[in-house]
PDB file of N, CA and C in Angstrom:
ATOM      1  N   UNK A   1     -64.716-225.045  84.167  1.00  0.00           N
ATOM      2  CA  UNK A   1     -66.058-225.148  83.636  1.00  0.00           C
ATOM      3  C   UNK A   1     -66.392-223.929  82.758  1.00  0.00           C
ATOM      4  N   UNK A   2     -65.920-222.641  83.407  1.00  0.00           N
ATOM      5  CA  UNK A   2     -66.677-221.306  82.303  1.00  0.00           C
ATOM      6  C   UNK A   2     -65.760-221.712  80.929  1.00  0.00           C
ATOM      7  N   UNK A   3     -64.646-222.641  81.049  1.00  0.00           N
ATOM      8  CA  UNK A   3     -63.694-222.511  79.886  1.00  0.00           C
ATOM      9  C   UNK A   3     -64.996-223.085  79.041  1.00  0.00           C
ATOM     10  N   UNK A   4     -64.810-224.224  79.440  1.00  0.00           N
ATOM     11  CA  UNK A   4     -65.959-225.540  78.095  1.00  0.00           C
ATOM     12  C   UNK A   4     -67.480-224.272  77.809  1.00  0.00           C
ATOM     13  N   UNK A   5     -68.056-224.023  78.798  1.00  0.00           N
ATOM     14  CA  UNK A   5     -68.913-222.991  78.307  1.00  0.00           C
ATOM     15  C   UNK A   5     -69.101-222.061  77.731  1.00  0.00           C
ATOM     16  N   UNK A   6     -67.630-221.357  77.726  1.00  0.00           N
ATOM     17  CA  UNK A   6     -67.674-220.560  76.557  1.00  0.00           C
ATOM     18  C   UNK A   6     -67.258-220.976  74.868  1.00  0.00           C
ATOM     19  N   UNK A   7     -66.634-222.267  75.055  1.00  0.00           N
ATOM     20  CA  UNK A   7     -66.347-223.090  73.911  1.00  0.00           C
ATOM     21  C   UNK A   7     -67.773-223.730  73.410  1.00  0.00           C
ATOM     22  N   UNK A   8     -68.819-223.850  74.340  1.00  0.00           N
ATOM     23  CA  UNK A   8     -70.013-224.698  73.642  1.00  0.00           C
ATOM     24  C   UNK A   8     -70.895-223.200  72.965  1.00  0.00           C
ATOM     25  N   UNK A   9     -70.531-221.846  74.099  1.00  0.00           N
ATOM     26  CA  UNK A   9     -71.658-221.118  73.332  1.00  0.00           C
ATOM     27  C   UNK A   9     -70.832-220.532  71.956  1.00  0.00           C
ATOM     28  N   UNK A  10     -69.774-220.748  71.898  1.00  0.00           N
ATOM     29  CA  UNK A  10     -69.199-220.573  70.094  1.00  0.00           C
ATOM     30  C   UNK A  10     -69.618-221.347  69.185  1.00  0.00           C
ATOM     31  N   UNK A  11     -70.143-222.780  69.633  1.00  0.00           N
ATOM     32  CA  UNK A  11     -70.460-223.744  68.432  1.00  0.00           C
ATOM     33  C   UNK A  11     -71.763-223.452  68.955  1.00  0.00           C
ATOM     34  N   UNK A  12     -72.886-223.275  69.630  1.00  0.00           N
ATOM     35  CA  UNK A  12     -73.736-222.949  69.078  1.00  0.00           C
ATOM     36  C   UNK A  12     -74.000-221.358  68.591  1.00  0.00           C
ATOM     37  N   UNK A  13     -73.438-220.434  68.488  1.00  0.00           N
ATOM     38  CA  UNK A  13     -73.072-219.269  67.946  1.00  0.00           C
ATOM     39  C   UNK A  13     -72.866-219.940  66.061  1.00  0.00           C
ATOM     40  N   UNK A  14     -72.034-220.719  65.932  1.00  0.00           N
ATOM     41  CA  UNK A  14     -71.373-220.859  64.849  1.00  0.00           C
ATOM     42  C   UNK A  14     -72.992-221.879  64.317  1.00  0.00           C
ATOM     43  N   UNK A  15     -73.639-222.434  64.975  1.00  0.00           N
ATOM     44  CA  UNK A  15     -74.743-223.275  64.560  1.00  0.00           C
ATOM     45  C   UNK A  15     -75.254-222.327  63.708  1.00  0.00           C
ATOM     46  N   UNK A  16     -76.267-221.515  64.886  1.00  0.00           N
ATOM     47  CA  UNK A  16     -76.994-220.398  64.474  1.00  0.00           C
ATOM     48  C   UNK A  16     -76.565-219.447  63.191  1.00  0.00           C
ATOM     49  N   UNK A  17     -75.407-218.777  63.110  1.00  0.00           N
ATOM     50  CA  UNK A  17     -74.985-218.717  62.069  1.00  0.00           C
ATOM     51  C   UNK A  17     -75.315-219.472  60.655  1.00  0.00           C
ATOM     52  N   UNK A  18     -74.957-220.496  61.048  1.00  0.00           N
ATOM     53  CA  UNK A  18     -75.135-221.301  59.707  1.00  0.00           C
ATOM     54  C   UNK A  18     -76.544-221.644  59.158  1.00  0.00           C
ATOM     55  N   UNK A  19     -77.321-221.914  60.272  1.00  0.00           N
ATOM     56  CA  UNK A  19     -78.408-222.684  60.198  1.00  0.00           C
ATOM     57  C   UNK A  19     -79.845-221.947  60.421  1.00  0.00           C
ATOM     58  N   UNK A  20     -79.105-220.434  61.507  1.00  0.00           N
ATOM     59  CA  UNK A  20     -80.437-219.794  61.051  1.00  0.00           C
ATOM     60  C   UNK A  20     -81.425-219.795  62.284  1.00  0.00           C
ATOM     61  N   UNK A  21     -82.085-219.327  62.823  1.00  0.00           N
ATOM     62  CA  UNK A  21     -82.902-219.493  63.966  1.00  0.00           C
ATOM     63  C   UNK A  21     -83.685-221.604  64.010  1.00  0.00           C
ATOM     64  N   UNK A  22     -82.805-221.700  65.490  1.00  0.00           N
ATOM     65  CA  UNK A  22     -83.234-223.085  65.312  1.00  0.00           C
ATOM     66  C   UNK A  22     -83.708-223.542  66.906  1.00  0.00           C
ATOM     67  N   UNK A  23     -85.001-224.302  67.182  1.00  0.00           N
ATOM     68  CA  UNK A  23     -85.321-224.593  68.343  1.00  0.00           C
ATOM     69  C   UNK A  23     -84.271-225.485  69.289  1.00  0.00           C
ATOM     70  N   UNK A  24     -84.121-224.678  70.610  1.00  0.00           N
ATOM     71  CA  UNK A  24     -83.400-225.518  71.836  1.00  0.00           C
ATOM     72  C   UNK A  24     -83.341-227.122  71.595  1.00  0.00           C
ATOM     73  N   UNK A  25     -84.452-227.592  71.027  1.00  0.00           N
ATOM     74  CA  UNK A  25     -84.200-229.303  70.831  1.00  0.00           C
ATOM     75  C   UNK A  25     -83.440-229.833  69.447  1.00  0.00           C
ATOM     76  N   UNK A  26     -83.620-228.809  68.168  1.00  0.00           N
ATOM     77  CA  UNK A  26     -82.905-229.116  67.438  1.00  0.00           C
ATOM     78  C   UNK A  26     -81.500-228.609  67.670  1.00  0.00           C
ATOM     79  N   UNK A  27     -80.923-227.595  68.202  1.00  0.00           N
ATOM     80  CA  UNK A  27     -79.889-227.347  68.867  1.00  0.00           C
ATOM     81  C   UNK A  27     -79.174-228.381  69.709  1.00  0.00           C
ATOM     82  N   UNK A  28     -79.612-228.865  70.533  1.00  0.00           N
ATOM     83  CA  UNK A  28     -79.208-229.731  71.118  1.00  0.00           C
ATOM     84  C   UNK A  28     -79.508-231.117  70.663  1.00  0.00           C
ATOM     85  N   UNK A  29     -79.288-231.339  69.545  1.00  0.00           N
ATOM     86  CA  UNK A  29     -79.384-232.715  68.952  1.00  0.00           C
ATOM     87  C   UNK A  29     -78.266-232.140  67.611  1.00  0.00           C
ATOM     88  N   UNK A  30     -78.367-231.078  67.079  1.00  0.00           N
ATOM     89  CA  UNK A  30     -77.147-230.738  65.717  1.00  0.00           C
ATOM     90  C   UNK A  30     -75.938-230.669  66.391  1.00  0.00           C
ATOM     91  N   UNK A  31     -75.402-230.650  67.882  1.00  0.00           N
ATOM     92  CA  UNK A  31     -74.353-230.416  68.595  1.00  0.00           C
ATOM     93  C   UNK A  31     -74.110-231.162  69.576  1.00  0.00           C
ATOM     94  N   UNK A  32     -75.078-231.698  70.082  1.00  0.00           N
ATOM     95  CA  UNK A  32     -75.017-233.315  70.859  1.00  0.00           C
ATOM     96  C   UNK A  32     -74.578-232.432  71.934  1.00  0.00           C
ATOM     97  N   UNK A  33     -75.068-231.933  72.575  1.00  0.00           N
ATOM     98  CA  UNK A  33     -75.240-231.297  73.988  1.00  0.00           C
ATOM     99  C   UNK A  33     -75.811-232.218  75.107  1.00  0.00           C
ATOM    100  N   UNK A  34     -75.003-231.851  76.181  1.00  0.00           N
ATOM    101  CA  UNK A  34     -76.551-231.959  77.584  1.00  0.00           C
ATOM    102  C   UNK A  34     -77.641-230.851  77.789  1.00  0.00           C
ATOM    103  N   UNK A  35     -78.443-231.210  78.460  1.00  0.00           N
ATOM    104  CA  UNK A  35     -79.172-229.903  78.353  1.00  0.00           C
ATOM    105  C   UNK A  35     -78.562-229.004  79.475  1.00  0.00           C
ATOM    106  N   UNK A  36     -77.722-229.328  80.342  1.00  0.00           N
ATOM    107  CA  UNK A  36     -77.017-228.433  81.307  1.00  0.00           C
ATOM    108  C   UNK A  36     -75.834-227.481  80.353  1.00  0.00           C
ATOM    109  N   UNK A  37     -75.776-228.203  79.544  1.00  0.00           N
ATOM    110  CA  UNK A  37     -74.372-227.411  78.359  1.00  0.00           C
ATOM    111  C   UNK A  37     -74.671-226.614  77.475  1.00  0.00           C
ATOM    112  N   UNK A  38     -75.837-227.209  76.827  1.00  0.00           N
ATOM    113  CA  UNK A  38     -76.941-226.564  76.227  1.00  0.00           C
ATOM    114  C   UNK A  38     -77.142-224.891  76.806  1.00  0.00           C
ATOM    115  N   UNK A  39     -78.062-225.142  77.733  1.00  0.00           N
ATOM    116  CA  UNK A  39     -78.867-223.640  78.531  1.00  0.00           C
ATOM    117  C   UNK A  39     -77.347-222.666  78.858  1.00  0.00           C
ATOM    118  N   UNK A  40     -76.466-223.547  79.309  1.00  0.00           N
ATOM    119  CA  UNK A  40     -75.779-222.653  79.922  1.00  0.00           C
ATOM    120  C   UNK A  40     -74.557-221.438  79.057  1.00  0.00           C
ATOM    121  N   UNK A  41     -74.881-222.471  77.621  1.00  0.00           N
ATOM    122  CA  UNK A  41     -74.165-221.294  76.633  1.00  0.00           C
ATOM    123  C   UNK A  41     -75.244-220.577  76.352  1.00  0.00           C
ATOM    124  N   UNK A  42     -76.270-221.517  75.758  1.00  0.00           N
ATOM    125  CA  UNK A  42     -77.383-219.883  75.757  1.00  0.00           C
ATOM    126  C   UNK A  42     -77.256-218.590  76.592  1.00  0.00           C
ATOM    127  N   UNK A  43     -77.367-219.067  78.100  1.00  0.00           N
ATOM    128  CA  UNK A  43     -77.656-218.122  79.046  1.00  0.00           C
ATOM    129  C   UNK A  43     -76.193-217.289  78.585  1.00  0.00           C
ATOM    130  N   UNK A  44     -74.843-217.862  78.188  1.00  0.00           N
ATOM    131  CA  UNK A  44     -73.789-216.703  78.281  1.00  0.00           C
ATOM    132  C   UNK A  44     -74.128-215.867  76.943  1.00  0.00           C
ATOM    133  N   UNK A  45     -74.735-216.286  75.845  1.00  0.00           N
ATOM    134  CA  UNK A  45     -74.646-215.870  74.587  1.00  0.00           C
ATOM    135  C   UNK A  45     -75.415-214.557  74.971  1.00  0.00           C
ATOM    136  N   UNK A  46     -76.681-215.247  75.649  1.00  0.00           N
ATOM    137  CA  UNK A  46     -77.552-213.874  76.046  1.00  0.00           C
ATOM    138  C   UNK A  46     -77.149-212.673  76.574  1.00  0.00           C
ATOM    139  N   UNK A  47     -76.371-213.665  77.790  1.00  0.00           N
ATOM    140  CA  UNK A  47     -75.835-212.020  79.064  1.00  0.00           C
ATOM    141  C   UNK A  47     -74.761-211.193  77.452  1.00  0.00           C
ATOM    142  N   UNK A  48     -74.591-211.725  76.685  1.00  0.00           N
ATOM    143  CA  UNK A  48     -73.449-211.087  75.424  1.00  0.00           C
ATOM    144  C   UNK A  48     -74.383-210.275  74.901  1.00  0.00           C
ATOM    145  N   UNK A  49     -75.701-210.401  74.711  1.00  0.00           N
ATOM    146  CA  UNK A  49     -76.699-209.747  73.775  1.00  0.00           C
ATOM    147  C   UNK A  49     -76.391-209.965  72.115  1.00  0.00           C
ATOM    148  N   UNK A  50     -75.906-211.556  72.305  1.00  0.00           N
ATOM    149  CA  UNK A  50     -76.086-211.767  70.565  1.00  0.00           C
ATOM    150  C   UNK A  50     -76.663-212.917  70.339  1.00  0.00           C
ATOM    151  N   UNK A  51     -78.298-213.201  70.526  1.00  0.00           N
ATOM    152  CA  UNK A  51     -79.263-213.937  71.031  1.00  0.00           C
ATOM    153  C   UNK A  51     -80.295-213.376  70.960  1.00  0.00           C
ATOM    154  N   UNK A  52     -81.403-214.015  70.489  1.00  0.00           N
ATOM    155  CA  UNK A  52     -82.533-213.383  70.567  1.00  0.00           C
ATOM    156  C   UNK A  52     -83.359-215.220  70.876  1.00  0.00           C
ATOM    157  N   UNK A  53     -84.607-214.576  72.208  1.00  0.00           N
ATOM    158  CA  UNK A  53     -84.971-216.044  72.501  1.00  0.00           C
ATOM    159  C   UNK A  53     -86.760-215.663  72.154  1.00  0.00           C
ATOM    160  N   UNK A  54     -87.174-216.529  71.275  1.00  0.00           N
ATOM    161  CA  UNK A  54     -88.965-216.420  71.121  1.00  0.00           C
ATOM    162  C   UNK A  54     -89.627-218.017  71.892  1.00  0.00           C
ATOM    163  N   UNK A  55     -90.535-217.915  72.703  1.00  0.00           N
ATOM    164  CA  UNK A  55     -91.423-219.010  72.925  1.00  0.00           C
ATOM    165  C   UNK A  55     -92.752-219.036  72.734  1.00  0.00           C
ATOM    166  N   UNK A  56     -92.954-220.262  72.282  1.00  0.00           N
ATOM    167  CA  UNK A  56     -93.919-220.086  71.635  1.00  0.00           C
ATOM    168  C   UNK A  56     -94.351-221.689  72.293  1.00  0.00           C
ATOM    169  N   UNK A  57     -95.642-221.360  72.948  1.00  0.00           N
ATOM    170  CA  UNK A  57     -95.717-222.767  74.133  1.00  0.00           C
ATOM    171  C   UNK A  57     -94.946-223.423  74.940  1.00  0.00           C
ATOM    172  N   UNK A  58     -94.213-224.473  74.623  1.00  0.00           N
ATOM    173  CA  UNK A  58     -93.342-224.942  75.445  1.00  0.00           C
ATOM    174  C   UNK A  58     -92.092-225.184  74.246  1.00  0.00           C
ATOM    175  N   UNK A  59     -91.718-224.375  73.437  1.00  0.00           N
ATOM    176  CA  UNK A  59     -91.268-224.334  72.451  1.00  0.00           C
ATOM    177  C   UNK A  59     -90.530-223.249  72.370  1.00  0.00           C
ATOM    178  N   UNK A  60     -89.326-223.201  72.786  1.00  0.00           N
ATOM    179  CA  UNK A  60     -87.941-221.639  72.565  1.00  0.00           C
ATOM    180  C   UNK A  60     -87.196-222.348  71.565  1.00  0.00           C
ATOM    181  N   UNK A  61     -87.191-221.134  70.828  1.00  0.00           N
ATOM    182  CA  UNK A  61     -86.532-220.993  69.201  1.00  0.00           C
ATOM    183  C   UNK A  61     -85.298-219.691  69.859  1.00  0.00           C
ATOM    184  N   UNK A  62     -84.156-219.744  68.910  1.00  0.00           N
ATOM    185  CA  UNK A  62     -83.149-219.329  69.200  1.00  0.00           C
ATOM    186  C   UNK A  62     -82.329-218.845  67.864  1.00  0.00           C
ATOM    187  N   UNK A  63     -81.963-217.478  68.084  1.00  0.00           N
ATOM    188  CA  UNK A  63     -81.522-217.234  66.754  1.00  0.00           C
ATOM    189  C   UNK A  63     -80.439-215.846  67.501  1.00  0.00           C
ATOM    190  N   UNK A  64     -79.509-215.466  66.473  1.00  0.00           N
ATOM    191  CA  UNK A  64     -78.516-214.260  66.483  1.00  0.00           C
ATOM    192  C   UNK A  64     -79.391-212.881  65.935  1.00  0.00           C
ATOM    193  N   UNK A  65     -78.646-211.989  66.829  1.00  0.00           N
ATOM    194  CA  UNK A  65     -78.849-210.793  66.970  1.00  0.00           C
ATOM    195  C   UNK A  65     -78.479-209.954  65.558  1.00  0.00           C
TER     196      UNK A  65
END
């Protein structure tokens, strides 16, 4: 399992990159995630500190450090 998780937080690493600070729902619809696959590369990208997370209501936007 940490294998695939660290393979999903590279493509969304490589998203962000490309695309630029983009909300958890558009994230997980440009990469066709679960939301368990989803959070859980976030959460590794974070513990990495190359992540930056803003909320704004019920609304987390996600972008590189």
């Amino acid at each position: 399992m940490m294998n695939r998780i660290g393979m999903d937080a590279g493509r969304v690493w490589q998203q962000l990159e490309a695309g630029g600070e983009m909300t958890t729902g558009a994230l997980k619809k440009a990469l066709d995630l679960s939301p368990f696959a989803l959070y859980a590369a976030i959460g590794w990208l974070a513990r990495e500190d190359k992540i930056y997370l803003v909320r704004s209501g019920n609304r987390i936007s996600v972008g590189l450090k």
